[in-house]
PDB file of N, CA and C in Angstrom:
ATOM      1  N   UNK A   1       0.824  -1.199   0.000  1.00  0.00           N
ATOM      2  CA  UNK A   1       0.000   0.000   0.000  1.00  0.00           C
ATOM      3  C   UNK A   1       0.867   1.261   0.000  1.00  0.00           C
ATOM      4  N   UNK A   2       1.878   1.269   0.857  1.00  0.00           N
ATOM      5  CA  UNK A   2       2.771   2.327   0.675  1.00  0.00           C
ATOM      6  C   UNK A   2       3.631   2.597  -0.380  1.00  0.00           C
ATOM      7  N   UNK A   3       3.538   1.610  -0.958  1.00  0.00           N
ATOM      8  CA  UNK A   3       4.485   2.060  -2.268  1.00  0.00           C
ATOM      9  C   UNK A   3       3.581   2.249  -3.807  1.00  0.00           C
ATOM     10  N   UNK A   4       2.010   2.111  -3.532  1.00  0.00           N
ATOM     11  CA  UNK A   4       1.046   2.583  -4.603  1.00  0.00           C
ATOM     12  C   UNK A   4       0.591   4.296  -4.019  1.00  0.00           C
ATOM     13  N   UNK A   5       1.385   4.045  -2.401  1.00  0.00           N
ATOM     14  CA  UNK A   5       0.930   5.898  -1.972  1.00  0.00           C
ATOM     15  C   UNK A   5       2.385   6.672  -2.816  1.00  0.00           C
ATOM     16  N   UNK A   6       3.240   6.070  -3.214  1.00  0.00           N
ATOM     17  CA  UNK A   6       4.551   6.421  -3.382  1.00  0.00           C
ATOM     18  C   UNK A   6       4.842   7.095  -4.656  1.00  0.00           C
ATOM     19  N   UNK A   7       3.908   5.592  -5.867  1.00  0.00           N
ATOM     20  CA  UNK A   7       3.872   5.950  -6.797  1.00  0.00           C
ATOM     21  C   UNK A   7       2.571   7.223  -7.452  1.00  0.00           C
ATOM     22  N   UNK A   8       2.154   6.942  -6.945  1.00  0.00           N
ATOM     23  CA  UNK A   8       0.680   7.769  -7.630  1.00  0.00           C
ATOM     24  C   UNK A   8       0.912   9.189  -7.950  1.00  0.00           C
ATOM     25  N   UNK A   9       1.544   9.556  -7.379  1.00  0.00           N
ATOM     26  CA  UNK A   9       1.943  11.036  -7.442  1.00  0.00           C
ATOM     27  C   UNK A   9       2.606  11.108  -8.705  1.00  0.00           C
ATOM     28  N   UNK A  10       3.693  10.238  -9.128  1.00  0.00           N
ATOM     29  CA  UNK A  10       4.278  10.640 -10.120  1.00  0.00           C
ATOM     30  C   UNK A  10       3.359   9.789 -11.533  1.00  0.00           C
ATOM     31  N   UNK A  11       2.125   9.093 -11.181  1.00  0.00           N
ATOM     32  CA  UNK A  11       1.582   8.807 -12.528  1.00  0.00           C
ATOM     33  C   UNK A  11       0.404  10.192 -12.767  1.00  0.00           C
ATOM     34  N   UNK A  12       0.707  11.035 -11.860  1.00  0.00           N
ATOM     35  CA  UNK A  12      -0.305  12.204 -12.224  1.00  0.00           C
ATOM     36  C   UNK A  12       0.608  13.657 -12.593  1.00  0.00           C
ATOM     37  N   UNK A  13       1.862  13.169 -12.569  1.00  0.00           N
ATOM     38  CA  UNK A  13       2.612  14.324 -12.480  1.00  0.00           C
ATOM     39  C   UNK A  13       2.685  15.262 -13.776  1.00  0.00           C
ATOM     40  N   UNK A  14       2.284  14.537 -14.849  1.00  0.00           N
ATOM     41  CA  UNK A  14       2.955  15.331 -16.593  1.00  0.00           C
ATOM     42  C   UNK A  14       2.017  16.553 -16.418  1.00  0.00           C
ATOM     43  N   UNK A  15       0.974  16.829 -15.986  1.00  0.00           N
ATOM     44  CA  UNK A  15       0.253  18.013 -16.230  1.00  0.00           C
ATOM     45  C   UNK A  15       1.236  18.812 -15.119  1.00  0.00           C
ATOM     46  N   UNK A  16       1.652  18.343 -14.051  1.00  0.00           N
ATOM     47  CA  UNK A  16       1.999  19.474 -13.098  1.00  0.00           C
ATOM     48  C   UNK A  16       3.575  20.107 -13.513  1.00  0.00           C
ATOM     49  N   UNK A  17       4.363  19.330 -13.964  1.00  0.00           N
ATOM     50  CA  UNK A  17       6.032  19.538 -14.516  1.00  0.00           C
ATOM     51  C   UNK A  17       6.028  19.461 -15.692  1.00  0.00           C
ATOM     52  N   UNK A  18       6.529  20.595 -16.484  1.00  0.00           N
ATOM     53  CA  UNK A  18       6.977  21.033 -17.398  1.00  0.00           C
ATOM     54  C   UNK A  18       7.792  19.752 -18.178  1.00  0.00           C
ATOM     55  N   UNK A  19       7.895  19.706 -19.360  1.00  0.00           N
ATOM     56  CA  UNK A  19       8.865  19.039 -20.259  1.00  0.00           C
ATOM     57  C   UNK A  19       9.948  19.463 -20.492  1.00  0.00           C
ATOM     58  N   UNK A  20      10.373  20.578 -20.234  1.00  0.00           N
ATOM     59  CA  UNK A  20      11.871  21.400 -20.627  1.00  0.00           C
ATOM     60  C   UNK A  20      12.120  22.604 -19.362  1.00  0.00           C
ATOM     61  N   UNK A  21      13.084  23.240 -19.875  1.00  0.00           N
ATOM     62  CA  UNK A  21      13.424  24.036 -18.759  1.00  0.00           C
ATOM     63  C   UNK A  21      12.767  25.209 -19.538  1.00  0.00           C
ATOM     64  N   UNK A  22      12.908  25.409 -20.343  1.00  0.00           N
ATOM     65  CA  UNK A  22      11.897  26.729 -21.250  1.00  0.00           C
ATOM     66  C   UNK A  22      10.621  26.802 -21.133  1.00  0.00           C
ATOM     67  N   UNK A  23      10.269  25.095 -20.562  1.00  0.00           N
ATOM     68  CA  UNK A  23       8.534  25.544 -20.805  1.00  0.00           C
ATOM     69  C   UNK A  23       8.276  26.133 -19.343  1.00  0.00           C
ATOM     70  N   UNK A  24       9.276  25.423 -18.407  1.00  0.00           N
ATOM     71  CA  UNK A  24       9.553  26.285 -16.686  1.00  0.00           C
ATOM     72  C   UNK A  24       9.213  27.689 -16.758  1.00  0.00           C
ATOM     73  N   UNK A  25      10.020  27.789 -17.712  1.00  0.00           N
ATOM     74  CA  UNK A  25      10.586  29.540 -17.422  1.00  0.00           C
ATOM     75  C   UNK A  25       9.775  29.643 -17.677  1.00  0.00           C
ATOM     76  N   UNK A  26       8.342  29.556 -18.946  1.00  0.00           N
ATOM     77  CA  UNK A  26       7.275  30.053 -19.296  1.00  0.00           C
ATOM     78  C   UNK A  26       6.588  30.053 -18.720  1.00  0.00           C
ATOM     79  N   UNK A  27       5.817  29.053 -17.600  1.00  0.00           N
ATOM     80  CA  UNK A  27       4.486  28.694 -16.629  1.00  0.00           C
ATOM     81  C   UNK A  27       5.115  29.519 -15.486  1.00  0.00           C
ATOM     82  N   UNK A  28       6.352  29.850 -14.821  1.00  0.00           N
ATOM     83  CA  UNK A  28       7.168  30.775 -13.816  1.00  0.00           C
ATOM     84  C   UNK A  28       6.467  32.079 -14.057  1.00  0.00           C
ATOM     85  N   UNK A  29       6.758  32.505 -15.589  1.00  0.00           N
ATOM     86  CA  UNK A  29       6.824  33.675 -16.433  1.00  0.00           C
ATOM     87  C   UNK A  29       5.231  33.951 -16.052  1.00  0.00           C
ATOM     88  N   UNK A  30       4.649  33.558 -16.451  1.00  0.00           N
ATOM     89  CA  UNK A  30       3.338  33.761 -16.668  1.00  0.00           C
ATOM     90  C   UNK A  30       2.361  33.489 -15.097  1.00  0.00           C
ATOM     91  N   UNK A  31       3.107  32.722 -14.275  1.00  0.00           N
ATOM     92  CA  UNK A  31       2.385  32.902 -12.875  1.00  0.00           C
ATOM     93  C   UNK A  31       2.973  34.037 -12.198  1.00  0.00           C
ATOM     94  N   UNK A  32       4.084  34.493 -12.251  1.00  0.00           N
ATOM     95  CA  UNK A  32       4.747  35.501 -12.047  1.00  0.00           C
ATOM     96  C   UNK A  32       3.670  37.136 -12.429  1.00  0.00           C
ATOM     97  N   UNK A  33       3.388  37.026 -13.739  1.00  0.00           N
ATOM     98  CA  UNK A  33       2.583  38.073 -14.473  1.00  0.00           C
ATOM     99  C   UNK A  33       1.654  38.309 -13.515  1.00  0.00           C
ATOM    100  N   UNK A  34       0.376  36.956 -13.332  1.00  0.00           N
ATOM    101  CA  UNK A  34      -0.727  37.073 -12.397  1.00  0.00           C
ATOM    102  C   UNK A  34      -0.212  37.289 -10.864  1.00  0.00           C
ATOM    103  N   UNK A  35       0.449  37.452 -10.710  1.00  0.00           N
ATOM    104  CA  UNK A  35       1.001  37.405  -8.911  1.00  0.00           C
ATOM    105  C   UNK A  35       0.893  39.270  -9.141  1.00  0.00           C
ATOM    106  N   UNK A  36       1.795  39.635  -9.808  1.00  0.00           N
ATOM    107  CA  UNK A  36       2.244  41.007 -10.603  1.00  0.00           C
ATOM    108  C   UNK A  36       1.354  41.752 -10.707  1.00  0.00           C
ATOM    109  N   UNK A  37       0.424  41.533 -11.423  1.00  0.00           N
ATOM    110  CA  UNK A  37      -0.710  42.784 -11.776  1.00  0.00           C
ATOM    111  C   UNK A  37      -2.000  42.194 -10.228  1.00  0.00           C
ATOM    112  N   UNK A  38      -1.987  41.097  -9.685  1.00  0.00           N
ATOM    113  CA  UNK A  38      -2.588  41.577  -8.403  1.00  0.00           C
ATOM    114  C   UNK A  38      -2.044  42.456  -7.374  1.00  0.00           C
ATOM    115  N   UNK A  39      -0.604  42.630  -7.125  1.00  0.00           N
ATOM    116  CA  UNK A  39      -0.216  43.688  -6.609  1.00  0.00           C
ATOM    117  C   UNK A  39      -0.025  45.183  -7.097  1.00  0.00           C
ATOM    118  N   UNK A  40      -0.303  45.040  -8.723  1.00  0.00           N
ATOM    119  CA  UNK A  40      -0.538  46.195  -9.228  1.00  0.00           C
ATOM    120  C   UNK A  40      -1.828  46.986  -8.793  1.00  0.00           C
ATOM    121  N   UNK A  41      -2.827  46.290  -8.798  1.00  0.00           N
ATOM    122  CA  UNK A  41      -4.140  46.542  -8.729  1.00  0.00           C
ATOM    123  C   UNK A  41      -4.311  47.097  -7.113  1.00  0.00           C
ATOM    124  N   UNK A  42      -3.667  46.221  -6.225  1.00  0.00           N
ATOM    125  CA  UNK A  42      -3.926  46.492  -4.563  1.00  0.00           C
ATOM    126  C   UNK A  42      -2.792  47.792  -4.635  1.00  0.00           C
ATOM    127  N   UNK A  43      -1.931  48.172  -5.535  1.00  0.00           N
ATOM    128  CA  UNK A  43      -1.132  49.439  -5.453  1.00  0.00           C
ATOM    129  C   UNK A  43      -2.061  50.750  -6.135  1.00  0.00           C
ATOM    130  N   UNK A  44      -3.155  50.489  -6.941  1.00  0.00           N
ATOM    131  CA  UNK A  44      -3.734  51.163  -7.807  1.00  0.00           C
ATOM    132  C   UNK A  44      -4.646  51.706  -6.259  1.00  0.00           C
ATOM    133  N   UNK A  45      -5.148  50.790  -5.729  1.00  0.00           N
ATOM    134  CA  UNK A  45      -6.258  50.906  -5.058  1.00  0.00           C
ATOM    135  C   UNK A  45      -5.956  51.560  -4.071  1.00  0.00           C
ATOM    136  N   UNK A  46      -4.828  51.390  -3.007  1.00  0.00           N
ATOM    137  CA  UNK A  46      -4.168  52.079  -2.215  1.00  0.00           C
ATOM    138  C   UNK A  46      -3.799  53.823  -2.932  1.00  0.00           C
ATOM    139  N   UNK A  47      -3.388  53.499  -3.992  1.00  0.00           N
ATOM    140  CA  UNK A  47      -2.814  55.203  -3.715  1.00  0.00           C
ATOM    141  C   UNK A  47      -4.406  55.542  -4.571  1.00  0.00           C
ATOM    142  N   UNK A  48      -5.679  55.431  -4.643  1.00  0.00           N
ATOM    143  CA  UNK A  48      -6.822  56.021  -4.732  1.00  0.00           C
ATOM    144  C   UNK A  48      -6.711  56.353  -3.483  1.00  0.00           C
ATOM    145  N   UNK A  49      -7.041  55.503  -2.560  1.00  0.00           N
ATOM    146  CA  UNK A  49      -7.377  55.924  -0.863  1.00  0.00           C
ATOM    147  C   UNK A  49      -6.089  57.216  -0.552  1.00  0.00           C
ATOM    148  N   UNK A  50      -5.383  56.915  -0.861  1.00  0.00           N
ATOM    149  CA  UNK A  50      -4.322  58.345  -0.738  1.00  0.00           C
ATOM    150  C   UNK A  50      -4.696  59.194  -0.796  1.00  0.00           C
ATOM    151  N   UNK A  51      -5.434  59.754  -2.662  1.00  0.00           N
ATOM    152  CA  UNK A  51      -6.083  60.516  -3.262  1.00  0.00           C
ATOM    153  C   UNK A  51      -7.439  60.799  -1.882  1.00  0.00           C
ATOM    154  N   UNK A  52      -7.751  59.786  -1.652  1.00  0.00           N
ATOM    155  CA  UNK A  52      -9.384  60.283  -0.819  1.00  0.00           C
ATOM    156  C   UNK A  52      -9.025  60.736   0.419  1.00  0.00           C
ATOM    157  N   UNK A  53      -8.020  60.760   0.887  1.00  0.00           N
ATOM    158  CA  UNK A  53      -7.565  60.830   2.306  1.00  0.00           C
ATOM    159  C   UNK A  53      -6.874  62.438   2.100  1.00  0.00           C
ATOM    160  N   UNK A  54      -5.860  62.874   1.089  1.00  0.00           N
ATOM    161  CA  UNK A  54      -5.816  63.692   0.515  1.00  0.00           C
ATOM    162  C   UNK A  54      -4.504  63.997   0.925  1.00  0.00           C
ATOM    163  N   UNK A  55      -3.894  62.744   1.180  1.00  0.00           N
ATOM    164  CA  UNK A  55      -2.043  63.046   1.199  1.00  0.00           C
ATOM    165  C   UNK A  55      -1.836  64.125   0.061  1.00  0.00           C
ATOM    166  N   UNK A  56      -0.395  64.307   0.645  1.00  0.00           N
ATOM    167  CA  UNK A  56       0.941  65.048  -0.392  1.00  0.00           C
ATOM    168  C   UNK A  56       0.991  64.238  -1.282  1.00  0.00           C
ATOM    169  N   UNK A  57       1.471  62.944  -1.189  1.00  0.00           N
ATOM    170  CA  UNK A  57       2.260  61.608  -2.078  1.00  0.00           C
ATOM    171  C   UNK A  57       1.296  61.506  -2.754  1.00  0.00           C
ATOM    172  N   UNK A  58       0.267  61.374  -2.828  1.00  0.00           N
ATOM    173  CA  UNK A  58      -0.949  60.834  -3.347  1.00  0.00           C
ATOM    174  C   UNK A  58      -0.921  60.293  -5.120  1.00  0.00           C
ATOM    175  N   UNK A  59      -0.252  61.732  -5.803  1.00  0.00           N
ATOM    176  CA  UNK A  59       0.169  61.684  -6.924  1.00  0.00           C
ATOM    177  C   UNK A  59       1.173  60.825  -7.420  1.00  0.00           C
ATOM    178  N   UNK A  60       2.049  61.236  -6.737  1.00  0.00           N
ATOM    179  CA  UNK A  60       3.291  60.320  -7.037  1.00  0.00           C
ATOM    180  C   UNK A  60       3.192  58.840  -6.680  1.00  0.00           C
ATOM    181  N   UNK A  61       2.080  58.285  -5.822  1.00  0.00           N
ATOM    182  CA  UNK A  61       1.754  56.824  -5.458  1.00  0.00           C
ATOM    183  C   UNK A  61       1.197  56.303  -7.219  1.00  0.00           C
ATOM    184  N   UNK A  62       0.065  57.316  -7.560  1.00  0.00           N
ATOM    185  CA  UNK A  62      -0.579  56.733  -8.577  1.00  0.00           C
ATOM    186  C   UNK A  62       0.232  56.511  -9.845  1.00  0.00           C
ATOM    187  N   UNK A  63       1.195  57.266 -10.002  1.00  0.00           N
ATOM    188  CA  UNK A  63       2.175  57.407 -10.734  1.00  0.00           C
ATOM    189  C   UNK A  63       2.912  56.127 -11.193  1.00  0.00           C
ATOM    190  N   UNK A  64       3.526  56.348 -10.078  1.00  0.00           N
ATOM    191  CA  UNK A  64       3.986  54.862  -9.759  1.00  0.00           C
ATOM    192  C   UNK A  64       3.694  53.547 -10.058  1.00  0.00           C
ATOM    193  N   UNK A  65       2.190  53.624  -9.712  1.00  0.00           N
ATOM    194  CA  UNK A  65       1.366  51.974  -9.662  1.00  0.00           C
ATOM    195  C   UNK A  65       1.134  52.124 -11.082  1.00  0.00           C
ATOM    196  N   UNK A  66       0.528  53.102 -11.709  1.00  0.00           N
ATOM    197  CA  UNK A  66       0.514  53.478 -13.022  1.00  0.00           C
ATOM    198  C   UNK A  66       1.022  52.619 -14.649  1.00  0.00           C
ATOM    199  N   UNK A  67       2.787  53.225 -13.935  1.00  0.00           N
ATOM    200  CA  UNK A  67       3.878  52.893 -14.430  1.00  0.00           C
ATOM    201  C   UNK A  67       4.359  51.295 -13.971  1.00  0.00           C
ATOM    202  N   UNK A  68       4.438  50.768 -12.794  1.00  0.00           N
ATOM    203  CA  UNK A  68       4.250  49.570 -12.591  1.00  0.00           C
ATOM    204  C   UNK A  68       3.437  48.714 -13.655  1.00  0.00           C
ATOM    205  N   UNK A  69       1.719  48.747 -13.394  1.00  0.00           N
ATOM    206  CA  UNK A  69       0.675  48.259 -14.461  1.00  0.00           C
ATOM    207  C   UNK A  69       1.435  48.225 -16.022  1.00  0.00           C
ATOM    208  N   UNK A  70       1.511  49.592 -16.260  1.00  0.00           N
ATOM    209  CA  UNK A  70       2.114  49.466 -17.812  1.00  0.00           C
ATOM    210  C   UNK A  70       2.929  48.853 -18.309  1.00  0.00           C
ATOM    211  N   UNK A  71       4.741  48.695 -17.551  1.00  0.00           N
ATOM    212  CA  UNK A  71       5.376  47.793 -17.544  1.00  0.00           C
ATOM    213  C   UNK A  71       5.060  45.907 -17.557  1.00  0.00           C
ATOM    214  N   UNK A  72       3.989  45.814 -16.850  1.00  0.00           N
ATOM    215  CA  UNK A  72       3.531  44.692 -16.221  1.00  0.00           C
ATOM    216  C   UNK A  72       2.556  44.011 -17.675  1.00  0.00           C
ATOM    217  N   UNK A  73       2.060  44.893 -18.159  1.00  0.00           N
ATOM    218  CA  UNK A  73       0.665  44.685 -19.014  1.00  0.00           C
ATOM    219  C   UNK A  73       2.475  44.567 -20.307  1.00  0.00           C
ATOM    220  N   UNK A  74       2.788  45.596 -20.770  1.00  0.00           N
ATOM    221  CA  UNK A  74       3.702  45.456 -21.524  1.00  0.00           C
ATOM    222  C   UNK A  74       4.905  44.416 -21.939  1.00  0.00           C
ATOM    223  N   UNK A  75       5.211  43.869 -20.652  1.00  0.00           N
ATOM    224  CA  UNK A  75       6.292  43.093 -20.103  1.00  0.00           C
ATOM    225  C   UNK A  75       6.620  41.915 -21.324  1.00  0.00           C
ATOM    226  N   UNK A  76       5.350  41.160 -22.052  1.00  0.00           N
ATOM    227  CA  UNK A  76       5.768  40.446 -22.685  1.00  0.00           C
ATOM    228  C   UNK A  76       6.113  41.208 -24.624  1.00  0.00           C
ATOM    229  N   UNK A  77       5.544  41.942 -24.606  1.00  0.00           N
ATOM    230  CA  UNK A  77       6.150  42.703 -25.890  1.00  0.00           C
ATOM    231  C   UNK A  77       7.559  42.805 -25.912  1.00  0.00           C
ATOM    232  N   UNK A  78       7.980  43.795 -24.519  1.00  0.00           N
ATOM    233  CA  UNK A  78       9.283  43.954 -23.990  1.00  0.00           C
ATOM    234  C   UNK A  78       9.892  42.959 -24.270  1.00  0.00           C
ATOM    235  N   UNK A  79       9.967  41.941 -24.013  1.00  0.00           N
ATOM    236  CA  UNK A  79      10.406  40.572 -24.090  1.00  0.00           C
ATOM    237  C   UNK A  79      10.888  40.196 -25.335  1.00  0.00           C
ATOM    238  N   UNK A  80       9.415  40.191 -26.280  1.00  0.00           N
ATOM    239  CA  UNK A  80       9.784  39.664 -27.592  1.00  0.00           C
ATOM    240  C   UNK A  80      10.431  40.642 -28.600  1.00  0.00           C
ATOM    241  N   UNK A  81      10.543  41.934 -28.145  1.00  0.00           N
ATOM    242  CA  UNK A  81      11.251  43.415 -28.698  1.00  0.00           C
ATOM    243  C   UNK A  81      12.988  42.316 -28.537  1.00  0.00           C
ATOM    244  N   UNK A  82      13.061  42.437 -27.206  1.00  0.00           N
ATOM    245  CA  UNK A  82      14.775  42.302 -26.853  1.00  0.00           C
ATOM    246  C   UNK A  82      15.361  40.953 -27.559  1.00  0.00           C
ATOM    247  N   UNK A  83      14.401  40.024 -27.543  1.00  0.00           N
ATOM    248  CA  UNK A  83      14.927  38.514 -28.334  1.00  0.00           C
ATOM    249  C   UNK A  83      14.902  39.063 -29.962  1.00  0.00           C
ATOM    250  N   UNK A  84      13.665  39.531 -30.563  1.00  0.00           N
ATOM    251  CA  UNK A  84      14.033  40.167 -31.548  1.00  0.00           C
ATOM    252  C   UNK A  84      15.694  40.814 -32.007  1.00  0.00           C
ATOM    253  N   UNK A  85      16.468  41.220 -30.995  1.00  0.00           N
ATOM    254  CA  UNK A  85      17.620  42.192 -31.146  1.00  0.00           C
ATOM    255  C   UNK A  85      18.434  41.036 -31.087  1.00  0.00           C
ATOM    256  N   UNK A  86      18.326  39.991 -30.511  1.00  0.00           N
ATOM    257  CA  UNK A  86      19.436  39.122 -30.538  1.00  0.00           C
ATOM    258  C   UNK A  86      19.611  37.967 -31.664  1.00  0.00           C
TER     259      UNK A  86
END
């Protein structure tokens, strides 16, 4: 019994591990993205409350998260721009 608890894991494994180290970097890449723009969004949302509260920074928060988002939303163009050059 303990060694069908042993195996089972790895007869379910091909959906969970990648086939290459590229396809890694890609499912990394791309959970990375979604991790990314949820902290974009909780940065968006925060420097609103800034804005409503009516800090100094307020501007420069939104700015920021702004420019974060754009990078973030952009990130894979960026990507295929720089491999392009090589």
């Amino acid at each position: 019994m303990s060694f069908l608890m042993l195996i089972i894991p790895f007869l379910y494994s091909e959906k969970i591990w990648a086939r290459s180290l590229k396809a890694t970097a890609d499912k990394l890449a791309q959970e990375t993205s979604h991790i990314g723009l949820g902290v974009a969004l909780f940065g968006l949302g925060l420097a609103g409350i800034y804005f409503m509260l009516g800090k100094q920074d307020a501007a420069t928060k939104m700015t920021q998260a702004l420019m974060g988002v754009l990078i973030l939303v952009l990130s894979p163009s960026i990507i295929s721009f720089i491999k392009g050059l090589a």
